[in-house]
N, C-alpha and C. Protein backbone atom coordinates (compact mmCIF):
# COMPACT_ATOMS: atom_id res chain seq x y z
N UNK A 1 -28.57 -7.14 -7.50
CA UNK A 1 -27.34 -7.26 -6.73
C UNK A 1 -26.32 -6.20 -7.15
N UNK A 2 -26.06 -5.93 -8.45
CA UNK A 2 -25.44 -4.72 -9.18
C UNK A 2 -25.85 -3.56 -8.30
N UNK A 3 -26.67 -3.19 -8.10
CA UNK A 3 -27.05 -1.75 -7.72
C UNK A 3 -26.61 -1.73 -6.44
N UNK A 4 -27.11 -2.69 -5.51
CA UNK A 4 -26.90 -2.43 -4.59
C UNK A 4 -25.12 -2.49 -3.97
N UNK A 5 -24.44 -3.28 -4.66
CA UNK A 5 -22.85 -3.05 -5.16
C UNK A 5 -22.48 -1.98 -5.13
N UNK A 6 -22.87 -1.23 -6.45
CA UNK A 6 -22.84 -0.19 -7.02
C UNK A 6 -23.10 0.74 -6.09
N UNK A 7 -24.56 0.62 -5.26
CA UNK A 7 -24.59 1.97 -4.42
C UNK A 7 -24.32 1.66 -3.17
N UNK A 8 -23.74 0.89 -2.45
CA UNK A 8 -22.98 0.85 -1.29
C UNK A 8 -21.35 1.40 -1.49
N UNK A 9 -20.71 1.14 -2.74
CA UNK A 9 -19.05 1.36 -3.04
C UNK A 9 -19.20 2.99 -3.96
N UNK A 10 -20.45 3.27 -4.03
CA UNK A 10 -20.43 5.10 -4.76
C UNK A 10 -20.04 4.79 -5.85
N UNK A 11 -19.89 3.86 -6.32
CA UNK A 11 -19.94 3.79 -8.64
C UNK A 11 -21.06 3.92 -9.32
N UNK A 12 -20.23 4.40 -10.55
CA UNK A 12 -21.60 4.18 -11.60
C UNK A 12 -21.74 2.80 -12.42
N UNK A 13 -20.59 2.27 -12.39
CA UNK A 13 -20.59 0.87 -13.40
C UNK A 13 -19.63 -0.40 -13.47
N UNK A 14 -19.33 -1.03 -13.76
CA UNK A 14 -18.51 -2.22 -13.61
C UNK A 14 -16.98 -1.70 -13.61
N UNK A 15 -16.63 -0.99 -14.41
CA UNK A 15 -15.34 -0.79 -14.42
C UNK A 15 -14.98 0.64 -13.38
N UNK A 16 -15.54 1.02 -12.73
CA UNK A 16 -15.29 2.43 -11.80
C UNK A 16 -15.00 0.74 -10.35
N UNK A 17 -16.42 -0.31 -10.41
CA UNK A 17 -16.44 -0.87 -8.94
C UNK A 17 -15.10 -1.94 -9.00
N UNK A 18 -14.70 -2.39 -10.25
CA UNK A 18 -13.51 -3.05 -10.33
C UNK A 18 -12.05 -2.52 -10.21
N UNK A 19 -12.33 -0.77 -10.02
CA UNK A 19 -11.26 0.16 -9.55
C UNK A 19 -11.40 0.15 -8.15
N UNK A 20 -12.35 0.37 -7.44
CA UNK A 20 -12.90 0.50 -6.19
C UNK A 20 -12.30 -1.22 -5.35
N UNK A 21 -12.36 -2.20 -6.01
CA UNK A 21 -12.05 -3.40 -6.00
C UNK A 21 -10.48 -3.45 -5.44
N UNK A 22 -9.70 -2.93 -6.51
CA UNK A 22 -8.45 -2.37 -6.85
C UNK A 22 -7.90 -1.55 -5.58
N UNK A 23 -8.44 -0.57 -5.28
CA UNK A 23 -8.06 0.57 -4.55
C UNK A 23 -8.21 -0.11 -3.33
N UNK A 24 -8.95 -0.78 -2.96
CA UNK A 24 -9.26 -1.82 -1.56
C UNK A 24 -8.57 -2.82 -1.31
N UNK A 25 -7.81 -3.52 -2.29
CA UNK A 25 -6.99 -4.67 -2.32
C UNK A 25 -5.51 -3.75 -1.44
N UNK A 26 -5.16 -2.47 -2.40
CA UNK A 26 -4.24 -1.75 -1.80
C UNK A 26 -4.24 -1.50 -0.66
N UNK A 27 -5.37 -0.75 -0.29
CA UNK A 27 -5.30 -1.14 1.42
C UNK A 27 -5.08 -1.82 2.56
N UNK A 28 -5.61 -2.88 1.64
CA UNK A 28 -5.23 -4.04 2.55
C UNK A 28 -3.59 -4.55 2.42
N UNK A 29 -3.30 -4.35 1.12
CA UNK A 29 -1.55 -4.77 1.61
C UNK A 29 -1.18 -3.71 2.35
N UNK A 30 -1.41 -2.31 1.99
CA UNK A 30 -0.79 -1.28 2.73
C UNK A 30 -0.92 -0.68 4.39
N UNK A 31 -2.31 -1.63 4.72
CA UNK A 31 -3.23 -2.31 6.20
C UNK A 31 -1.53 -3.25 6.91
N UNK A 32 -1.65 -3.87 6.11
CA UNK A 32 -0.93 -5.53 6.39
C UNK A 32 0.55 -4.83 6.77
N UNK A 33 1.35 -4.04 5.92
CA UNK A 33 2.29 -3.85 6.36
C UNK A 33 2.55 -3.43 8.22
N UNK A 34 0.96 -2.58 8.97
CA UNK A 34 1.29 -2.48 10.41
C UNK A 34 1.28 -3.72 10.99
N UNK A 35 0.37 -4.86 10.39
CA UNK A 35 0.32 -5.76 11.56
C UNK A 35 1.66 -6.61 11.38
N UNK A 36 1.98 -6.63 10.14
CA UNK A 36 3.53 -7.43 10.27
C UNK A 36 4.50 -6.52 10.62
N UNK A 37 4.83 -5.49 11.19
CA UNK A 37 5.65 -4.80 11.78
C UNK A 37 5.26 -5.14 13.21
N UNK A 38 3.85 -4.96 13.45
CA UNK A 38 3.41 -4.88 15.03
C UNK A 38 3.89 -6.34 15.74
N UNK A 39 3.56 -7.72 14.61
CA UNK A 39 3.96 -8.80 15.36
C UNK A 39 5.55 -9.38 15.65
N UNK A 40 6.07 -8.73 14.37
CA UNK A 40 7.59 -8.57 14.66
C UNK A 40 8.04 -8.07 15.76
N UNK A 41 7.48 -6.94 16.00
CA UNK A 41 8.02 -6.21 17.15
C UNK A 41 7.68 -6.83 18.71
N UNK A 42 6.55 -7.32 18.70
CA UNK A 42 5.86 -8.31 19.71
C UNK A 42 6.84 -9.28 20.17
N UNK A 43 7.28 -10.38 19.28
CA UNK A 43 7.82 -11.46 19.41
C UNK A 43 9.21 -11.00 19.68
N UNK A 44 10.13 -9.44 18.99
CA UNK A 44 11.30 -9.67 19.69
C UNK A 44 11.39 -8.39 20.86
N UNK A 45 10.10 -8.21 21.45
CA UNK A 45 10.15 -7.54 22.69
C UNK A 45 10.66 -6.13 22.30
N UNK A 46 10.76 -5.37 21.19
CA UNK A 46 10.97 -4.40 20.80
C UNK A 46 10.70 -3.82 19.51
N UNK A 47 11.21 -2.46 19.72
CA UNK A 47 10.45 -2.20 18.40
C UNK A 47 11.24 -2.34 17.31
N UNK A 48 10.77 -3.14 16.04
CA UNK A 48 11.66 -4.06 14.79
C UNK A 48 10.57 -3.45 13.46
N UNK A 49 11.24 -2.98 12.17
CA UNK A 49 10.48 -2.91 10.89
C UNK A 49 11.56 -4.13 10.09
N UNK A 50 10.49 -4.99 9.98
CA UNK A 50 10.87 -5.97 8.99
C UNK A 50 11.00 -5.78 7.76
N UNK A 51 11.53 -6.48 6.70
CA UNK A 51 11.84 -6.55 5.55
C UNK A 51 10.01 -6.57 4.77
N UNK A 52 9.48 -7.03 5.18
CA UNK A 52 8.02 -7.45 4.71
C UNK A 52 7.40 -5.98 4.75
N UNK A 53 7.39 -5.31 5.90
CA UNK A 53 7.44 -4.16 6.04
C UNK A 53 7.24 -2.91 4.63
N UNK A 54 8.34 -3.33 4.25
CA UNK A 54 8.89 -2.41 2.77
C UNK A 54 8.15 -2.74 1.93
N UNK A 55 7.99 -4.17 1.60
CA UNK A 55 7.61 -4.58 0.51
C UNK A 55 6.08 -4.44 0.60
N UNK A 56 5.29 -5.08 2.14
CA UNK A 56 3.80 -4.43 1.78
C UNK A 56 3.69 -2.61 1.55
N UNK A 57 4.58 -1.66 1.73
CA UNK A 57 4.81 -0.68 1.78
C UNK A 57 4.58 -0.12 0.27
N UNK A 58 5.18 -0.83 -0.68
CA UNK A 58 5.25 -0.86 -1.44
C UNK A 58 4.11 -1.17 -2.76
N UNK A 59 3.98 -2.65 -2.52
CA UNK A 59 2.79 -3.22 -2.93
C UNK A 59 1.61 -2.76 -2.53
N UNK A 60 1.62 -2.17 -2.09
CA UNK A 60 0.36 -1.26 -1.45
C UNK A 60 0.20 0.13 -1.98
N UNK A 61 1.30 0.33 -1.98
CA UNK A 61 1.84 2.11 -2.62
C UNK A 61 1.62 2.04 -4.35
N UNK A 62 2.14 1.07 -4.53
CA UNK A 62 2.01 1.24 -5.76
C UNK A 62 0.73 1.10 -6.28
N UNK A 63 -0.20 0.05 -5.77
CA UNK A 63 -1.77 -0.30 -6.18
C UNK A 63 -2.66 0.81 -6.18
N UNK A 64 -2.12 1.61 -4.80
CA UNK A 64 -2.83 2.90 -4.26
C UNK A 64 -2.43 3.81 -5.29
N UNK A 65 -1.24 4.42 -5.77
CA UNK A 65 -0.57 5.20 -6.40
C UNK A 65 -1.72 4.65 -7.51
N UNK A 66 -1.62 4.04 -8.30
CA UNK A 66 -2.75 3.44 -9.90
C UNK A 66 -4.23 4.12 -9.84
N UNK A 67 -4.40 3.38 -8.43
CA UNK A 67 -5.90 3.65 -7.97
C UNK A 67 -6.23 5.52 -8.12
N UNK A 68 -5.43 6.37 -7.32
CA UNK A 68 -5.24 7.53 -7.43
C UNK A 68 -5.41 8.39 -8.64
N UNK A 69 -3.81 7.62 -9.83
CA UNK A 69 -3.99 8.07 -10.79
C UNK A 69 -5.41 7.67 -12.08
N UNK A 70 -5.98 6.68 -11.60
CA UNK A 70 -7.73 6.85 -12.10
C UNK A 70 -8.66 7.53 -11.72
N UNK A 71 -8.50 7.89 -10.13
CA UNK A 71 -9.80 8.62 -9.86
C UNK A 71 -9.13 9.98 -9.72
N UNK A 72 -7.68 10.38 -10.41
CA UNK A 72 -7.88 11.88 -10.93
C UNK A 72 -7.28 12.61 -9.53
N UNK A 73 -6.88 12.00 -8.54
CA UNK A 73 -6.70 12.51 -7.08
C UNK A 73 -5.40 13.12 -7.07
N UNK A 74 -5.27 14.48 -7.23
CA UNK A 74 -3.76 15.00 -7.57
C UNK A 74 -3.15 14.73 -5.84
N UNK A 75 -3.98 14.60 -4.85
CA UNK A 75 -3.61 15.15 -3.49
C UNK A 75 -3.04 13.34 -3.10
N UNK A 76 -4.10 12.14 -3.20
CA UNK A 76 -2.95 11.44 -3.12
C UNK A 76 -2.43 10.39 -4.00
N UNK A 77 -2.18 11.12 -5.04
CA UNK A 77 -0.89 10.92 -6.10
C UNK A 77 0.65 11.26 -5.83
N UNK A 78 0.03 12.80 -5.16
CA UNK A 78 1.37 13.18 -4.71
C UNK A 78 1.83 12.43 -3.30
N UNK A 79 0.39 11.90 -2.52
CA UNK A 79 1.10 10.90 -1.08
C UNK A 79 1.71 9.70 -1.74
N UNK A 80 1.15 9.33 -2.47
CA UNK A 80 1.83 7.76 -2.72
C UNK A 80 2.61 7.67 -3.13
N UNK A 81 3.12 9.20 -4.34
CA UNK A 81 4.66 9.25 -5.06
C UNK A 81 5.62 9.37 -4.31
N UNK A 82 5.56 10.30 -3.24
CA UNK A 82 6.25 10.25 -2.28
C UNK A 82 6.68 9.17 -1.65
N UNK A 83 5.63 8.41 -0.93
CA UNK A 83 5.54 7.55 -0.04
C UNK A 83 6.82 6.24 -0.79
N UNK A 84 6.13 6.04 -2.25
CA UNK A 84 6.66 5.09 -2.94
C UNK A 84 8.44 5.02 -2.53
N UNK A 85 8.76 6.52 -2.91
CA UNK A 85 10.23 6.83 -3.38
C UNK A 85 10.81 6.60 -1.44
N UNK A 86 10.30 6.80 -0.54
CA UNK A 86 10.61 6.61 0.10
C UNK A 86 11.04 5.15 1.04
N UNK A 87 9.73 4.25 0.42
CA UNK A 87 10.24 2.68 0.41
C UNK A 87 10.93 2.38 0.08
N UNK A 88 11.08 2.72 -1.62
CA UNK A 88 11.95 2.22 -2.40
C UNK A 88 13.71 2.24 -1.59
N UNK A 89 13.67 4.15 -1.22
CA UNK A 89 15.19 4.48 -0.83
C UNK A 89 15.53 3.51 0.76
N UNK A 90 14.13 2.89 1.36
CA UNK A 90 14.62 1.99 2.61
C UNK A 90 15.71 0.97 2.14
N UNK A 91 14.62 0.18 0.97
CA UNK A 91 14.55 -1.26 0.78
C UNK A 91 16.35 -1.12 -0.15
N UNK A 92 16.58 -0.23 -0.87
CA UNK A 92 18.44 -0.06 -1.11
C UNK A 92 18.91 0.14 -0.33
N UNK A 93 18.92 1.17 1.10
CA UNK A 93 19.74 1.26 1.92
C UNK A 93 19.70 -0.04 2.52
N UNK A 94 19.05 -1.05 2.99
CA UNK A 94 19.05 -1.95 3.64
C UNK A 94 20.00 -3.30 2.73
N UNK A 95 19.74 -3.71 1.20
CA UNK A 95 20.32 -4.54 0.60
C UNK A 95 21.46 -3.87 0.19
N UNK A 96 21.99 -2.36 0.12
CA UNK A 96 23.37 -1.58 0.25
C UNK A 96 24.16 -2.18 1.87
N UNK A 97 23.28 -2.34 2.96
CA UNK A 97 24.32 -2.24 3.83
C UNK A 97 24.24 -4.29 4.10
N UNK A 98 23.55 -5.03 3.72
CA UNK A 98 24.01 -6.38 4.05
C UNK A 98 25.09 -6.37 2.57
N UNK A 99 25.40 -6.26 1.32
CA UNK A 99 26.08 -5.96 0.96
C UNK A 99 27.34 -5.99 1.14
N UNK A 100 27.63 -5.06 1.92
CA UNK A 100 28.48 -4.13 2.54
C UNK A 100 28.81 -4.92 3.87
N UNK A 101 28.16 -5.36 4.28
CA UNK A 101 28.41 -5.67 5.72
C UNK A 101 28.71 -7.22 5.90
């Protein structure tokens, strides 16, 4: 059962497929963030980025960002660092302006 694990996900061993594990979980939050934007937007007949939005944005970014920095990927290390700093600067402008508002 190992091998065939192993050679369907491209590892050599338990701890590369428990990264691979890892890196897939990220996806899927970072997956999840379109469909909870898409059904938001559904239900109020327009187009809406929810608060959930950010945060799978995030939780996703960051898992991905880890995943990256193990398998050595300078190309997206630099997407997810980015990507990250850019959630991050949503999710303050947004708790800056209820705040504020």
């Amino acid at each position: 059962m190992a091998e065939f694990l192993f050679s369907l996900l491209h590892v050599d061993g338990w701890p590369e497929f428990w990264w691979v594990i890892v890196g897939l979980g990220g996806q899927l939050l970072f997956t999840a963030r379109f469909l909870v934007q898409w059904l938001a937007s559904e239900k109020a007949r327009r187009s809406v980025i929810p608060m959930a939005f950010w945060y799978f944005s995030i939780g996703g970014g960051i898992i991905l960002f880890a995943y990256a920095v193990y398998r050595k990927d300078p190309v997206f290390i630099l997407g997810q660092s980015m990507g990250l700093v850019i959630y991050m600067r949503n999710l303050w402008l947004i708790h800056a302006e209820r705040r504020n508002g």
